[in-house]
N, C-alpha and C. Protein backbone atom coordinates (compact mmCIF):
# COMPACT_ATOMS: atom_id res chain seq x y z
N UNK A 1 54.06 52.72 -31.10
CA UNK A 1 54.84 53.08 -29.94
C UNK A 1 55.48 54.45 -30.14
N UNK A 2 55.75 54.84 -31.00
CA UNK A 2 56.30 55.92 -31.26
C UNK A 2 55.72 57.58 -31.49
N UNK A 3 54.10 56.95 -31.85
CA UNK A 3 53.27 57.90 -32.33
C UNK A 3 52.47 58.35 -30.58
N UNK A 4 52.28 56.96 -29.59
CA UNK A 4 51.11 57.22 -28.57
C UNK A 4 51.47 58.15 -27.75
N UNK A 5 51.48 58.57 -27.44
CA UNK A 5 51.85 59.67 -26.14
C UNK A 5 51.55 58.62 -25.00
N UNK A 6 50.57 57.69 -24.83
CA UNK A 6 50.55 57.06 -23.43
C UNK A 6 51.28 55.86 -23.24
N UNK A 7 51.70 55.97 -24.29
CA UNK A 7 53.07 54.40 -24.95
C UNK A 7 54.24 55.55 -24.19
N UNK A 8 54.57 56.37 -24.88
CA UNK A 8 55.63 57.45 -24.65
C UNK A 8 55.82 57.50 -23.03
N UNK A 9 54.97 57.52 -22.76
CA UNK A 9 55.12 57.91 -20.66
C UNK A 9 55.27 56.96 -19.88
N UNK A 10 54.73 55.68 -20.73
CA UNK A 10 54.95 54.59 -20.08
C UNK A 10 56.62 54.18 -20.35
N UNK A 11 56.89 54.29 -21.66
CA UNK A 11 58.34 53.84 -21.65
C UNK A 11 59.62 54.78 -21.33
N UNK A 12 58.81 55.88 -20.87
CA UNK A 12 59.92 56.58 -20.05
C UNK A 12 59.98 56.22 -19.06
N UNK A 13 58.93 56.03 -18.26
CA UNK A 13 58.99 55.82 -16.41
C UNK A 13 59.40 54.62 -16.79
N UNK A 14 59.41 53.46 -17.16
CA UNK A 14 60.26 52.19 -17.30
C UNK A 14 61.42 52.29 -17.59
N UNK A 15 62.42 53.64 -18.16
CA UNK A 15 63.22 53.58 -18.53
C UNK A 15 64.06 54.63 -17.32
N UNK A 16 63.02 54.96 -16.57
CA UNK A 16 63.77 56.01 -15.49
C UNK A 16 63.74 54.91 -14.39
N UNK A 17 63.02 53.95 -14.70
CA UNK A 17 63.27 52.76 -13.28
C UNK A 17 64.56 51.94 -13.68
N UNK A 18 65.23 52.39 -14.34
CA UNK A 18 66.48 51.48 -15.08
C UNK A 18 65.79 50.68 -15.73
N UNK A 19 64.92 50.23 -16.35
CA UNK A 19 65.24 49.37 -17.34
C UNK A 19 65.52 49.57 -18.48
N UNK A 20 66.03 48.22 -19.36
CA UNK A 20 66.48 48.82 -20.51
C UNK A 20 65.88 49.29 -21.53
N UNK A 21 65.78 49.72 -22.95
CA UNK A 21 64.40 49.93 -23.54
C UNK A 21 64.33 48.43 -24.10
N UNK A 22 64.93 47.32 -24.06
CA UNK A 22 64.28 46.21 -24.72
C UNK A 22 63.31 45.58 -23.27
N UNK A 23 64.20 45.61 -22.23
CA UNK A 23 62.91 45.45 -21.13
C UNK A 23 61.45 46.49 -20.99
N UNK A 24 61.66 47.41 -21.20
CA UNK A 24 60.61 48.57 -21.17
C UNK A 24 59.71 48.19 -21.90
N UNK A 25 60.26 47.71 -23.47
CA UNK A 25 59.06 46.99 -24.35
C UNK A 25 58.63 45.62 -24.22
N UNK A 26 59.27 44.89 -23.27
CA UNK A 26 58.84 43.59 -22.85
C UNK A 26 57.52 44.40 -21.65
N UNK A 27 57.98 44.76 -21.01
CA UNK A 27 56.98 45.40 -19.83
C UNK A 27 55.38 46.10 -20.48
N UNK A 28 55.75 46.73 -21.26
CA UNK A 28 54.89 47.49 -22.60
C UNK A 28 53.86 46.21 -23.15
N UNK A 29 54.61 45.32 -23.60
CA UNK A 29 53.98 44.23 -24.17
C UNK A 29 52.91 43.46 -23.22
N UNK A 30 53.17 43.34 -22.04
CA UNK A 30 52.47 42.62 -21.05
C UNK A 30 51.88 43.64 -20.71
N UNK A 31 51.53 44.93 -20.64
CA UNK A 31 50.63 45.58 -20.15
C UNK A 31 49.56 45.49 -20.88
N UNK A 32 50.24 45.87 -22.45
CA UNK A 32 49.19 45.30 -23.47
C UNK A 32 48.13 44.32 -23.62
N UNK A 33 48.91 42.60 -22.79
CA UNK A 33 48.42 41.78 -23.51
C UNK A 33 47.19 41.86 -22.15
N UNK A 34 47.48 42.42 -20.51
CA UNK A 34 46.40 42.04 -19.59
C UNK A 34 45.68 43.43 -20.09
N UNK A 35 45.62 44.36 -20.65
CA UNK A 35 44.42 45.06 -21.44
C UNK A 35 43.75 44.31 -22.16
N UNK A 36 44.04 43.64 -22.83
CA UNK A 36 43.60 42.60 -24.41
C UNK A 36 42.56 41.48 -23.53
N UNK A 37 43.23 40.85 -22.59
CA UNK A 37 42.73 40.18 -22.09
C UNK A 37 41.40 40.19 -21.28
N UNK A 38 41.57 41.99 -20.51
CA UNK A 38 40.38 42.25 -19.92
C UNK A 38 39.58 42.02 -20.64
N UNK A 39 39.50 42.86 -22.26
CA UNK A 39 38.66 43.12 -22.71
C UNK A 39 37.57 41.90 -22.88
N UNK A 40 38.39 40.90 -23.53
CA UNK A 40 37.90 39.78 -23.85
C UNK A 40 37.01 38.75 -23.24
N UNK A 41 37.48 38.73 -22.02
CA UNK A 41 37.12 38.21 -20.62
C UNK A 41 35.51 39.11 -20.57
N UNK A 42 35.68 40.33 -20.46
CA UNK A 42 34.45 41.53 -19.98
C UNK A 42 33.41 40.61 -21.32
N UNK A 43 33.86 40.43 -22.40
CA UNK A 43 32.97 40.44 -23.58
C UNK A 43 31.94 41.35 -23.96
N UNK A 44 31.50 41.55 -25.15
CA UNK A 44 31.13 42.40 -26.25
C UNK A 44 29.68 43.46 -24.92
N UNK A 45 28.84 42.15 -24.42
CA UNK A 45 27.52 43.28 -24.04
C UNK A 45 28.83 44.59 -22.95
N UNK A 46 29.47 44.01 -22.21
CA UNK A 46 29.82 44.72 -21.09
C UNK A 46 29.96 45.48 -21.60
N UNK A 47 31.15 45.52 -22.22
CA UNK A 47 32.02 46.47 -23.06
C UNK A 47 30.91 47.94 -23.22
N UNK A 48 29.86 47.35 -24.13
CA UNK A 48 29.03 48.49 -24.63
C UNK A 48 28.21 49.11 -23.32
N UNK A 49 28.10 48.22 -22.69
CA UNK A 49 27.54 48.82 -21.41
C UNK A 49 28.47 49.85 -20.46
N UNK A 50 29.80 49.45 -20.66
CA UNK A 50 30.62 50.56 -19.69
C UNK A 50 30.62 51.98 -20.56
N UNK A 51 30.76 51.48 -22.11
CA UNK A 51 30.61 52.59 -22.95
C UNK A 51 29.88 53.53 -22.63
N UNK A 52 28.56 53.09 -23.00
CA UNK A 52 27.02 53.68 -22.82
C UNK A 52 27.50 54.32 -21.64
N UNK A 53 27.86 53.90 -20.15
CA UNK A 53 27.88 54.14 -18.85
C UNK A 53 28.92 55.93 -19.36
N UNK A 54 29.97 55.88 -20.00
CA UNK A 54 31.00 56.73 -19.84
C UNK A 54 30.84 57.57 -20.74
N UNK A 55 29.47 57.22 -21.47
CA UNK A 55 29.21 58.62 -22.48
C UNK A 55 28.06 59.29 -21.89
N UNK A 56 27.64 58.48 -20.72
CA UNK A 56 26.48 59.41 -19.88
C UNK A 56 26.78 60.13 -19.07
N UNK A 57 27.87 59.97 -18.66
CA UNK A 57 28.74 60.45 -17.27
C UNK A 57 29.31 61.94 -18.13
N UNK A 58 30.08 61.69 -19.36
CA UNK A 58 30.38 62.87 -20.34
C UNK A 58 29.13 63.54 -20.67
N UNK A 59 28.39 63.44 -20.43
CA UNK A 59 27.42 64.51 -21.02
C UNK A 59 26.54 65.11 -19.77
């Protein structure tokens, strides 16, 4: 949290919406866990398939 820069922006704008920073990292945490969750849900082929998809698009 301290090192991400996209951790960093997130717990500012949570902290410019008033919350507190122990809410900010509750908020932080649940953003986390429905990332975690996508992933898991998508499972392993997708995953590599959006990959593949976003390194073709980069080049």
């Amino acid at each position: 949290m301290r090192t991400d820069p996209t951790t960093k922006v997130y717990i500012q704008r949570r902290t410019t919406e008033g919350k507190s920073p122990r809410e900010a990292r509750r908020c932080l945490k649940r953003a986390i866990a429905r990332q975690v969750v996508k992933l898991l849900e998508r499972g392993p082929a997708e995953e590599s398939l959006t990959a593949a998809k976003n390194l073709a698009m980069a080049a």
